[in-house]
ModelCIF file with pLDDT and N, C-alpha, C, O atoms, coordinates in Angstrom:
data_MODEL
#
_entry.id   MODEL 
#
_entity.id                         1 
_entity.type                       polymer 
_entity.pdbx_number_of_molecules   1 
#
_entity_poly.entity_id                      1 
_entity_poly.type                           'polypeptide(L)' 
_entity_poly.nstd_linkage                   no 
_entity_poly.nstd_monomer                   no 
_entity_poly.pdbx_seq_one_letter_code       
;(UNK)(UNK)(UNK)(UNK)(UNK)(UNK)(UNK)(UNK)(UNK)(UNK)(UNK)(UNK)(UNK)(UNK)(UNK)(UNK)
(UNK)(UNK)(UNK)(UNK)(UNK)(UNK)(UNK)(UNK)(UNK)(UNK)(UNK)(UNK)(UNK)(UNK)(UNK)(UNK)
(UNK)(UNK)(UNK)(UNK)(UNK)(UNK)(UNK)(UNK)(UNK)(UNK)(UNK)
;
_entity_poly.pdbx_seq_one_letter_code_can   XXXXXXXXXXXXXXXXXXXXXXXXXXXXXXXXXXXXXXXXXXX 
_entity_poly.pdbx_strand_id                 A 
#
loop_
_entity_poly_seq.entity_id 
_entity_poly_seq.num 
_entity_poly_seq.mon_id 
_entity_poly_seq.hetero 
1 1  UNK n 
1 2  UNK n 
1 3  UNK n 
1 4  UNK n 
1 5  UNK n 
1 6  UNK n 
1 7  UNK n 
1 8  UNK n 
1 9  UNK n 
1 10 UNK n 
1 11 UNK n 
1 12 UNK n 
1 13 UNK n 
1 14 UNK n 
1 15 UNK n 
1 16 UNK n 
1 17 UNK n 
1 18 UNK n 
1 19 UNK n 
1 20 UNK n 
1 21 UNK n 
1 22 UNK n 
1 23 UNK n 
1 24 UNK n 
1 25 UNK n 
1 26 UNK n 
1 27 UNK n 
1 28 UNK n 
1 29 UNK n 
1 30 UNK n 
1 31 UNK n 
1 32 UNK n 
1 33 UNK n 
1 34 UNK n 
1 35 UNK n 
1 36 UNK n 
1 37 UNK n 
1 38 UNK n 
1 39 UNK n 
1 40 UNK n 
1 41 UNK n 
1 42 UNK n 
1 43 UNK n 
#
_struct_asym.id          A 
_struct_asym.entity_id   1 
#
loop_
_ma_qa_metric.id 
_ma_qa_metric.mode 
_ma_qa_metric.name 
_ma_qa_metric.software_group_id 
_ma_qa_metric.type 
1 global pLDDT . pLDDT 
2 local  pLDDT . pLDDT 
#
_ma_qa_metric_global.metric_id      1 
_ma_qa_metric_global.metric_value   96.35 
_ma_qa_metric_global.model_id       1 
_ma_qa_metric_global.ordinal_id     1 
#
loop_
_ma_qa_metric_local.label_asym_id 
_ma_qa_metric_local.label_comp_id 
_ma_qa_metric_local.label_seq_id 
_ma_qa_metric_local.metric_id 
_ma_qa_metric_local.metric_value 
_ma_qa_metric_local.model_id 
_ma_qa_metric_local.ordinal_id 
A UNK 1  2 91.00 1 1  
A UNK 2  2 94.00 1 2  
A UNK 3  2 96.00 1 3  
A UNK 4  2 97.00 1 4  
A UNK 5  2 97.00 1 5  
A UNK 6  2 96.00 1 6  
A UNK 7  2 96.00 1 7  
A UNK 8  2 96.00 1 8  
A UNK 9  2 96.00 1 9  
A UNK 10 2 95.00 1 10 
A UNK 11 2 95.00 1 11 
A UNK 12 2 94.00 1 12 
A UNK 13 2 97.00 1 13 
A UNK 14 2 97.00 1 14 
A UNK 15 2 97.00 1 15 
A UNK 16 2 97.00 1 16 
A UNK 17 2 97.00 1 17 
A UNK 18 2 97.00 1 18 
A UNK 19 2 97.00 1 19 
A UNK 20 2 97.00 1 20 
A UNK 21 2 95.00 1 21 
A UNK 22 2 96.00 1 22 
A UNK 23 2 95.00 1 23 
A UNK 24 2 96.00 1 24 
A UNK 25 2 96.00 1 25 
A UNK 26 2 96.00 1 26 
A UNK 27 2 97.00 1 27 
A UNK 28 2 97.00 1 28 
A UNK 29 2 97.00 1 29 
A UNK 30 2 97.00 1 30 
A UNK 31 2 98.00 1 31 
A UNK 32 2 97.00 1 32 
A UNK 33 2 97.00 1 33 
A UNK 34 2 97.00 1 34 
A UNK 35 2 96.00 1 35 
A UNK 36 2 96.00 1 36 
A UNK 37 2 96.00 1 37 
A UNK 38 2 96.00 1 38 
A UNK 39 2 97.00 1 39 
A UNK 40 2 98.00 1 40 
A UNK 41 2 98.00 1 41 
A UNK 42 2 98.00 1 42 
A UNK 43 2 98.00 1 43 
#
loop_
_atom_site.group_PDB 
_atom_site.id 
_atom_site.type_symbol 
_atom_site.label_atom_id 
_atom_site.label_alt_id 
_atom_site.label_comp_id 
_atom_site.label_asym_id 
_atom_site.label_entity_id 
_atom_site.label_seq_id 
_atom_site.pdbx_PDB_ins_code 
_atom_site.Cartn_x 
_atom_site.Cartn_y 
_atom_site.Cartn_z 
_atom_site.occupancy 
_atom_site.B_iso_or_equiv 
_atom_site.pdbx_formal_charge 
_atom_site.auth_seq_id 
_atom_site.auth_comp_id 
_atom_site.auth_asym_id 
_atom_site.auth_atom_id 
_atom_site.pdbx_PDB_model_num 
ATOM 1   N N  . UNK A 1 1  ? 47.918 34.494 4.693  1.00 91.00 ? 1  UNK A N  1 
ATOM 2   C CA . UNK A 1 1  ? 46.929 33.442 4.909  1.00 91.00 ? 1  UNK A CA 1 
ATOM 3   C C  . UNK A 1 1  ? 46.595 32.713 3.612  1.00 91.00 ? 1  UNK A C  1 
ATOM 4   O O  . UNK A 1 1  ? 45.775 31.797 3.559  1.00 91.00 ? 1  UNK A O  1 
ATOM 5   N N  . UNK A 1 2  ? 47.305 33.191 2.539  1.00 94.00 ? 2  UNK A N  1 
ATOM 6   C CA . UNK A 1 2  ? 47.100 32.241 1.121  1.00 94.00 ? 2  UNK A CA 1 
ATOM 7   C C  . UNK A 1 2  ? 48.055 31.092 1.336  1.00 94.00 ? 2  UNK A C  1 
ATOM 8   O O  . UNK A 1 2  ? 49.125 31.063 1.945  1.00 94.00 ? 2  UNK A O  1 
ATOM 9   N N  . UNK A 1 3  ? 47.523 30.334 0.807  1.00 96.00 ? 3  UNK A N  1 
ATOM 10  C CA . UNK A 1 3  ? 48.014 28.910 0.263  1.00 96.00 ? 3  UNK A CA 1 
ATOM 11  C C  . UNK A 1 3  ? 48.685 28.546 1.157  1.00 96.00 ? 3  UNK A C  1 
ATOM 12  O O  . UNK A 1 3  ? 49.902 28.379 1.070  1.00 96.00 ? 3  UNK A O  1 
ATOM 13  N N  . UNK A 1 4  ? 47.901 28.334 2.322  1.00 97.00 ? 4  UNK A N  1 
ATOM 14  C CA . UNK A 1 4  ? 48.405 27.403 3.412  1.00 97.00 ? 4  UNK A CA 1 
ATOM 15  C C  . UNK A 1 4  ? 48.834 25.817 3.127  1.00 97.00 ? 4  UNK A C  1 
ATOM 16  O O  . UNK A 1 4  ? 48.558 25.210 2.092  1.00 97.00 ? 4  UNK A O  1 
ATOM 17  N N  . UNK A 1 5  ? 49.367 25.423 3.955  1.00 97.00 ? 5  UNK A N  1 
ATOM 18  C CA . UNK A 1 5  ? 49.748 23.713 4.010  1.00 97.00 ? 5  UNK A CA 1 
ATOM 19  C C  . UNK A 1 5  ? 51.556 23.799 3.923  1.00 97.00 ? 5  UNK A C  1 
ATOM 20  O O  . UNK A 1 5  ? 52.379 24.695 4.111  1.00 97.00 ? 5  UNK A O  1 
ATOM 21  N N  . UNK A 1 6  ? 51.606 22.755 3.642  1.00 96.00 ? 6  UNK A N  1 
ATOM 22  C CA . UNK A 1 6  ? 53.069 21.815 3.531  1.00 96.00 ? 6  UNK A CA 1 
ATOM 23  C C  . UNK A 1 6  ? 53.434 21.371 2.795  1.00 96.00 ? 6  UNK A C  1 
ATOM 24  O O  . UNK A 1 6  ? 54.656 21.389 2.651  1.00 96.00 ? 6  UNK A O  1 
ATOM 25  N N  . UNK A 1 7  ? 52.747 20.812 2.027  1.00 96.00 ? 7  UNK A N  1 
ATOM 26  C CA . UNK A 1 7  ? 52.882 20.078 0.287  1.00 96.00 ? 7  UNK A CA 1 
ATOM 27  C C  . UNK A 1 7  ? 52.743 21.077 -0.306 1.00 96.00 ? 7  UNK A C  1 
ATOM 28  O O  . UNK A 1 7  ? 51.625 21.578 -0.189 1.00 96.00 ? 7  UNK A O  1 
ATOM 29  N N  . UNK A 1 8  ? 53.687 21.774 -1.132 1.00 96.00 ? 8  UNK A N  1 
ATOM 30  C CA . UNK A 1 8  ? 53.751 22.237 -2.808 1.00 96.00 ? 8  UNK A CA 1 
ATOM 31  C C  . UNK A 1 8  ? 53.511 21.452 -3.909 1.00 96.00 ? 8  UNK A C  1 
ATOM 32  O O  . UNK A 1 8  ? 53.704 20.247 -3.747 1.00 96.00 ? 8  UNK A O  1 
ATOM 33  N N  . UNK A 1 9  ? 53.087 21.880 -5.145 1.00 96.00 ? 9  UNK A N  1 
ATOM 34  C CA . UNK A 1 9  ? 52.307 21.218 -5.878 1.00 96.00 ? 9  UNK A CA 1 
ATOM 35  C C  . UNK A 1 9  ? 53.306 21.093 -6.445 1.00 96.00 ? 9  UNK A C  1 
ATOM 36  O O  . UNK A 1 9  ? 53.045 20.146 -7.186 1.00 96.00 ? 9  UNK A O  1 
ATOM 37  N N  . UNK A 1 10 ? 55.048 21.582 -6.788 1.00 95.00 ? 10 UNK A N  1 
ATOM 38  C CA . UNK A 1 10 ? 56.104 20.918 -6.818 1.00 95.00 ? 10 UNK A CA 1 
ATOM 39  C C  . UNK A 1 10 ? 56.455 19.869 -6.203 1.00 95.00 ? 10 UNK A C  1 
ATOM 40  O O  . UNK A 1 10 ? 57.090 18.969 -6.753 1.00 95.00 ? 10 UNK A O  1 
ATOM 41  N N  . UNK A 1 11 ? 56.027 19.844 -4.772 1.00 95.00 ? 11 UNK A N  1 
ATOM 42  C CA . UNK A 1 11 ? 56.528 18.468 -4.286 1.00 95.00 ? 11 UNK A CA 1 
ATOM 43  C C  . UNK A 1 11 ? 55.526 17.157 -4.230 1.00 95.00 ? 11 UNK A C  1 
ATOM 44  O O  . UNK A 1 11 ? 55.513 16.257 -3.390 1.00 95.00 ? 11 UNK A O  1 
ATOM 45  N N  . UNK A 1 12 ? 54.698 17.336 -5.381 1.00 94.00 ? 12 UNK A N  1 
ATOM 46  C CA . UNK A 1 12 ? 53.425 16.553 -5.450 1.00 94.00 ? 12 UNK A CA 1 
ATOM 47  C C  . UNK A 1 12 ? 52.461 16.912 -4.737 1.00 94.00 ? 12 UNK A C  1 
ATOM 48  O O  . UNK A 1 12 ? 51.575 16.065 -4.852 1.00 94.00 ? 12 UNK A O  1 
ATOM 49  N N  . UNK A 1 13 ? 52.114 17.853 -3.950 1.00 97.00 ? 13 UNK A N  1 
ATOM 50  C CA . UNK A 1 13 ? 50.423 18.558 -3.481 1.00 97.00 ? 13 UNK A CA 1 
ATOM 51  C C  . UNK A 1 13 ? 49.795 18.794 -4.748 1.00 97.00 ? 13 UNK A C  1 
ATOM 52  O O  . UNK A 1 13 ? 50.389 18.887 -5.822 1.00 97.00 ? 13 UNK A O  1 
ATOM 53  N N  . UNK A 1 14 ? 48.311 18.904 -4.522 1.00 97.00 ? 14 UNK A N  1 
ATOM 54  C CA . UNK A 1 14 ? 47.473 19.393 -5.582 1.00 97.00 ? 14 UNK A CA 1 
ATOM 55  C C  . UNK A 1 14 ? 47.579 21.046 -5.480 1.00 97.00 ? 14 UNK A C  1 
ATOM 56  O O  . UNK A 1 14 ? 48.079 21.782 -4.629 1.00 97.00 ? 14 UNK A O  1 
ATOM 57  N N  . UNK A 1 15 ? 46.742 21.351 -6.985 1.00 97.00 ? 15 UNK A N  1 
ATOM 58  C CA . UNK A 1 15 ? 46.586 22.760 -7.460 1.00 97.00 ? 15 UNK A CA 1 
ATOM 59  C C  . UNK A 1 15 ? 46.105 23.816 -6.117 1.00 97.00 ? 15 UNK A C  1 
ATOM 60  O O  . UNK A 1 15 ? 45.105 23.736 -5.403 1.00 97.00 ? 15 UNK A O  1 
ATOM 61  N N  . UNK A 1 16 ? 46.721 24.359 -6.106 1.00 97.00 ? 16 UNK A N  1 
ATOM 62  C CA . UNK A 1 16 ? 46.767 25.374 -5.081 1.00 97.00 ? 16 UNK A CA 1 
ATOM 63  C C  . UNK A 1 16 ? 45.623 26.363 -4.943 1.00 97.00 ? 16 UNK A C  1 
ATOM 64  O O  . UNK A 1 16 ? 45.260 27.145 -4.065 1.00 97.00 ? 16 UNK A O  1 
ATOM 65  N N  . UNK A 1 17 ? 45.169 26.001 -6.233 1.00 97.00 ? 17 UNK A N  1 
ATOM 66  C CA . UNK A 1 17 ? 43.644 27.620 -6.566 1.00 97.00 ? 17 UNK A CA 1 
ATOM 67  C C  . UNK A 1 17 ? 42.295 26.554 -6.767 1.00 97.00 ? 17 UNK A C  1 
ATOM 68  O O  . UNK A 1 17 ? 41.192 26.902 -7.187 1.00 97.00 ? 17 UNK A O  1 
ATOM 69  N N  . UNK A 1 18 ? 42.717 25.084 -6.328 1.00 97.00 ? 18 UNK A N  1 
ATOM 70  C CA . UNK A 1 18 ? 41.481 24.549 -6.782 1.00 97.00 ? 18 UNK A CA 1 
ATOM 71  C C  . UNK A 1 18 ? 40.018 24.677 -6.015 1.00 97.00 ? 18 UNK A C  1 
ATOM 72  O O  . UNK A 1 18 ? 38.814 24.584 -6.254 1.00 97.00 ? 18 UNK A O  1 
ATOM 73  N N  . UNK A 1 19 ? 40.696 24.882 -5.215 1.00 97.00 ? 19 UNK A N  1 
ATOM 74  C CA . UNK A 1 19 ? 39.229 25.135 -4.554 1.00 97.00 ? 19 UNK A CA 1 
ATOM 75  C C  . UNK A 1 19 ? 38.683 26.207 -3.898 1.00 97.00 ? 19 UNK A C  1 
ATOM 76  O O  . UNK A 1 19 ? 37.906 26.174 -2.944 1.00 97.00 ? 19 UNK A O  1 
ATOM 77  N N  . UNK A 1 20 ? 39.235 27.368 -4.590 1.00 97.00 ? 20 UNK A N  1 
ATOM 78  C CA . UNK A 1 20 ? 38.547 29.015 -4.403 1.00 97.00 ? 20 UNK A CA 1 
ATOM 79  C C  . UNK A 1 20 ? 37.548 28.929 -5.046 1.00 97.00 ? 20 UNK A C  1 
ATOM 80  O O  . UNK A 1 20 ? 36.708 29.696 -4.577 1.00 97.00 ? 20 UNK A O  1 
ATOM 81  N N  . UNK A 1 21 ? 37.092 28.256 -6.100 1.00 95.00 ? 21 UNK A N  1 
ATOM 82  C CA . UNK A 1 21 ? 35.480 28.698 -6.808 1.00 95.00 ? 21 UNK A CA 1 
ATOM 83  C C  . UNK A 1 21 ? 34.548 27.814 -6.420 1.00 95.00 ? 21 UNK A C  1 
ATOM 84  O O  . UNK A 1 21 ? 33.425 27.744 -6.919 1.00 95.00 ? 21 UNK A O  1 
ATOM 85  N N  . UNK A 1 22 ? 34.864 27.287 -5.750 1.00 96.00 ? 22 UNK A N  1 
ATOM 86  C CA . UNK A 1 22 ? 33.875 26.032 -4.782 1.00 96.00 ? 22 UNK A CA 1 
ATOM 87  C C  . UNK A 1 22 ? 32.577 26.373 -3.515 1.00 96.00 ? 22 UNK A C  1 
ATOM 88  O O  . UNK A 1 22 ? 32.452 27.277 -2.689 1.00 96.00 ? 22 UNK A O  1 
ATOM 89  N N  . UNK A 1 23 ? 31.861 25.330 -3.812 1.00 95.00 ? 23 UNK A N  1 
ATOM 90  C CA . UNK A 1 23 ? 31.003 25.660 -2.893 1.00 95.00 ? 23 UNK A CA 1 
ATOM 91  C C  . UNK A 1 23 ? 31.434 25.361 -1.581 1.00 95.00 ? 23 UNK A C  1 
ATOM 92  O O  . UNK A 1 23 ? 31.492 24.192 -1.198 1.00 95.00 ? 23 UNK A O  1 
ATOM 93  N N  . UNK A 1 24 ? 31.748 26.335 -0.843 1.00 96.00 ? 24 UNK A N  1 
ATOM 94  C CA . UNK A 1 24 ? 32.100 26.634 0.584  1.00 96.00 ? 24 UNK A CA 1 
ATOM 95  C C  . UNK A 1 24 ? 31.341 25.274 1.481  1.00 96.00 ? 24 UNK A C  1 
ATOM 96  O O  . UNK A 1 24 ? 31.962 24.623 2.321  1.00 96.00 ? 24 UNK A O  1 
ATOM 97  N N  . UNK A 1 25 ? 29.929 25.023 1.116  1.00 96.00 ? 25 UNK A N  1 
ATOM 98  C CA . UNK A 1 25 ? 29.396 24.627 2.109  1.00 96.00 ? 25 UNK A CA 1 
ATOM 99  C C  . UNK A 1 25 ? 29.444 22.623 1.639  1.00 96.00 ? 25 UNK A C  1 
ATOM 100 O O  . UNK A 1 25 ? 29.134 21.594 2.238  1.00 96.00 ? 25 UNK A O  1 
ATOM 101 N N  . UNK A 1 26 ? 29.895 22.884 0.551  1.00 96.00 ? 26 UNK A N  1 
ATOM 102 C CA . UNK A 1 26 ? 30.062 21.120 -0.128 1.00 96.00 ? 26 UNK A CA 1 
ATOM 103 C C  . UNK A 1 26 ? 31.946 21.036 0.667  1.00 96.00 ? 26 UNK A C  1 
ATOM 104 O O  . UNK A 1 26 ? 32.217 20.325 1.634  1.00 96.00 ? 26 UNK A O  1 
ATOM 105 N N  . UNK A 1 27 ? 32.733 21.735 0.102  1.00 97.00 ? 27 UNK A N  1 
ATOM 106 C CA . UNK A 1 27 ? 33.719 21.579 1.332  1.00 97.00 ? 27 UNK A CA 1 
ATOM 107 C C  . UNK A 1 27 ? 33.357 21.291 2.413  1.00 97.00 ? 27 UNK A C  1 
ATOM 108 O O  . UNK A 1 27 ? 33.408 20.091 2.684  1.00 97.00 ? 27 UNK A O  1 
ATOM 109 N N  . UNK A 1 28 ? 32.934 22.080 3.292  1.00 97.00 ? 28 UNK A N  1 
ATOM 110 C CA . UNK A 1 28 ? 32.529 21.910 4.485  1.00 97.00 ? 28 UNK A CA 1 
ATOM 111 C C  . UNK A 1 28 ? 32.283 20.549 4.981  1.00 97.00 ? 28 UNK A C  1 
ATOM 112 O O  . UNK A 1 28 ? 32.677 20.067 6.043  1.00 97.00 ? 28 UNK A O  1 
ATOM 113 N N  . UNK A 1 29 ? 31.599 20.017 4.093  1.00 97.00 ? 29 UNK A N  1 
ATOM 114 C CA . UNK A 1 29 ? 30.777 19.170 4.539  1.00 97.00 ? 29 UNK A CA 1 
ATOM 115 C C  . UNK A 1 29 ? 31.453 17.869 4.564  1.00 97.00 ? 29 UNK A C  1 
ATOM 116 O O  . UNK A 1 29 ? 31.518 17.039 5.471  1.00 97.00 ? 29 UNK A O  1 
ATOM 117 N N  . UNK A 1 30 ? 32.178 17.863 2.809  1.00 97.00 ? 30 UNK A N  1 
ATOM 118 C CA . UNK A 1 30 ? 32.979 16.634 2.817  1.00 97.00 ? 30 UNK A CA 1 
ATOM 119 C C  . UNK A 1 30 ? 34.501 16.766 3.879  1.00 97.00 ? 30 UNK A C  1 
ATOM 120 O O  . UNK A 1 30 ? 35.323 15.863 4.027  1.00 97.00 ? 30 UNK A O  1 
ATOM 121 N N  . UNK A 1 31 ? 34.540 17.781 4.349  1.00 98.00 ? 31 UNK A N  1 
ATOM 122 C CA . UNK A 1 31 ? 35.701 17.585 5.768  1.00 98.00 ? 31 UNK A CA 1 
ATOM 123 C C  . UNK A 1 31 ? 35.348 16.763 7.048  1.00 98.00 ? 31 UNK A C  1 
ATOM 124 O O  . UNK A 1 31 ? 35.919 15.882 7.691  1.00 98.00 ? 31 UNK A O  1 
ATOM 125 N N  . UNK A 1 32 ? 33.567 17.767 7.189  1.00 97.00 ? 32 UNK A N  1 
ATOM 126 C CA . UNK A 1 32 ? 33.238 17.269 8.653  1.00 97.00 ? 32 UNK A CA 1 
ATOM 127 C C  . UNK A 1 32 ? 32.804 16.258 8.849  1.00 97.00 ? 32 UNK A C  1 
ATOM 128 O O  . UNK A 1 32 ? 32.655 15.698 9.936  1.00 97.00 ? 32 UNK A O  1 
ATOM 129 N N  . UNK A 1 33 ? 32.469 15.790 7.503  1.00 97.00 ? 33 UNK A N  1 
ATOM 130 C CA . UNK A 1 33 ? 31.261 14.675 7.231  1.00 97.00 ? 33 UNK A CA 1 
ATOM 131 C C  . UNK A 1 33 ? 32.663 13.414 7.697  1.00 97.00 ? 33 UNK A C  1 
ATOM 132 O O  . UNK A 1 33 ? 32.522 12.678 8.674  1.00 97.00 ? 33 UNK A O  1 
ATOM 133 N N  . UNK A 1 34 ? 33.509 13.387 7.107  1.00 97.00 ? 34 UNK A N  1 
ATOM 134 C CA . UNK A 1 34 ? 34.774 12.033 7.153  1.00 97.00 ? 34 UNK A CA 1 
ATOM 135 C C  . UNK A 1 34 ? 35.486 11.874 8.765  1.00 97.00 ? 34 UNK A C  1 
ATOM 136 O O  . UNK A 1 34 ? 36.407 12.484 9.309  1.00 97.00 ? 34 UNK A O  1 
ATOM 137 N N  . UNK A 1 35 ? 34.635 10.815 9.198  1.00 96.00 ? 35 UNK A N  1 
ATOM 138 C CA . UNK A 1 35 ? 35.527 10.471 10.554 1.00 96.00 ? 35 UNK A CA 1 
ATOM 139 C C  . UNK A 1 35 ? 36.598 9.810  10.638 1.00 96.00 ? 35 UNK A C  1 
ATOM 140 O O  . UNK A 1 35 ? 36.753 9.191  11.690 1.00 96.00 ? 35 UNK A O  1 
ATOM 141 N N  . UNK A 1 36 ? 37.608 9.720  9.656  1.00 96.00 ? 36 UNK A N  1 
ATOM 142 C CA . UNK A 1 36 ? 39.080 9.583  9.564  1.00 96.00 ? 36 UNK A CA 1 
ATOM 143 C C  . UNK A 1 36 ? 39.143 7.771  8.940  1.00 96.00 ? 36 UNK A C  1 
ATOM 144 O O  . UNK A 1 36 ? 39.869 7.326  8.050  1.00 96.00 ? 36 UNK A O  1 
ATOM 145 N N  . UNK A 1 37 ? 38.642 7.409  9.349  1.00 96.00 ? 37 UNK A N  1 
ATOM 146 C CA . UNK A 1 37 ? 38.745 5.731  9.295  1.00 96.00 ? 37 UNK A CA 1 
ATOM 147 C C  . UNK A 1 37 ? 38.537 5.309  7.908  1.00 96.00 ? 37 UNK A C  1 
ATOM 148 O O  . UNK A 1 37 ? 37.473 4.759  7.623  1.00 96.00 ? 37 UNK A O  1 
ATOM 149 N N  . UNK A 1 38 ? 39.335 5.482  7.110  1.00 96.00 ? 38 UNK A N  1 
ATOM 150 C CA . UNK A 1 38 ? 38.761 4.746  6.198  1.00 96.00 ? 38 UNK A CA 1 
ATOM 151 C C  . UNK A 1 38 ? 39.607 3.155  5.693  1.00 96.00 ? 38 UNK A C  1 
ATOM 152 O O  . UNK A 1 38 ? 40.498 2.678  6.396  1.00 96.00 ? 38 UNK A O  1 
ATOM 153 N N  . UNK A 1 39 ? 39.157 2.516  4.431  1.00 97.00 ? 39 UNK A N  1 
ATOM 154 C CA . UNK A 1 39 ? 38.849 1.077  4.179  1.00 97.00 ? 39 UNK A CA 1 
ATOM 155 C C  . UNK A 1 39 ? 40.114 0.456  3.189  1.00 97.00 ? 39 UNK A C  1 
ATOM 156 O O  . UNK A 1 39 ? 40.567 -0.673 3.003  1.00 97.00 ? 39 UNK A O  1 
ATOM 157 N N  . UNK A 1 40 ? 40.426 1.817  2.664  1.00 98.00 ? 40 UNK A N  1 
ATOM 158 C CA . UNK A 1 40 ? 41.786 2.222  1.600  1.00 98.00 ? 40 UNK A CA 1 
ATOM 159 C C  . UNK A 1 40 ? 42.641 2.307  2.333  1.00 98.00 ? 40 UNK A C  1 
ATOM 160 O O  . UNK A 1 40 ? 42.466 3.045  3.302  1.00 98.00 ? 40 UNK A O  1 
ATOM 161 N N  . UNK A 1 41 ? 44.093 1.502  2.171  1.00 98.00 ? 41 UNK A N  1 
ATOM 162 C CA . UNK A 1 41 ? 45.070 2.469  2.374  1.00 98.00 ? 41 UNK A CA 1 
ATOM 163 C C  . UNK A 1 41 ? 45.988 3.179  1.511  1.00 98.00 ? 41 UNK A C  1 
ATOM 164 O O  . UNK A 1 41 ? 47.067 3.674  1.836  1.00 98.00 ? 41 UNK A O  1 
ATOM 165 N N  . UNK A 1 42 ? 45.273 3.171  0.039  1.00 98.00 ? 42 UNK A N  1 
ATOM 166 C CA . UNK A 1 42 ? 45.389 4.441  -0.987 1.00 98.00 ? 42 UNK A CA 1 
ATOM 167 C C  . UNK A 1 42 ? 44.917 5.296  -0.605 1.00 98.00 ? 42 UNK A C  1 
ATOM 168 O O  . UNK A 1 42 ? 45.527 6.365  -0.556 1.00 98.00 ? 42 UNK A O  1 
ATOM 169 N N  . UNK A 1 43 ? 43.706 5.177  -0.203 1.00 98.00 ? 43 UNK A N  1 
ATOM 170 C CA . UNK A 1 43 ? 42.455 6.196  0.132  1.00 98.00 ? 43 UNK A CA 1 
ATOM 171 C C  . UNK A 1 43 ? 43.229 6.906  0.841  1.00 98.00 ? 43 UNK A C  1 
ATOM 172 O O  . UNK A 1 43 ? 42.800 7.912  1.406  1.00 98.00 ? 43 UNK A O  1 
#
């Protein structure tokens, strides 16, 4: 169950450990909080 996803940070994904020391609940939030639509299409 470690380092889930599809992108390797070889194949350009980000750091793989970045966000184990994080506040669980600021994750959280910035996931649930984003209803997909955004204004970028960098973004």
């Amino acid at each position: 169950m470690e380092r889930v996803g599809v992108l390797d940070q070889n194949e350009g994904g980000l750091s793989p450990t970045s966000l184990v020391a994080q506040n669980a609940s600021l994750i959280r939030a910035a996931l649930q909080g984003n209803r997909g639509m955004m204004v970028s299409r960098w973004g």
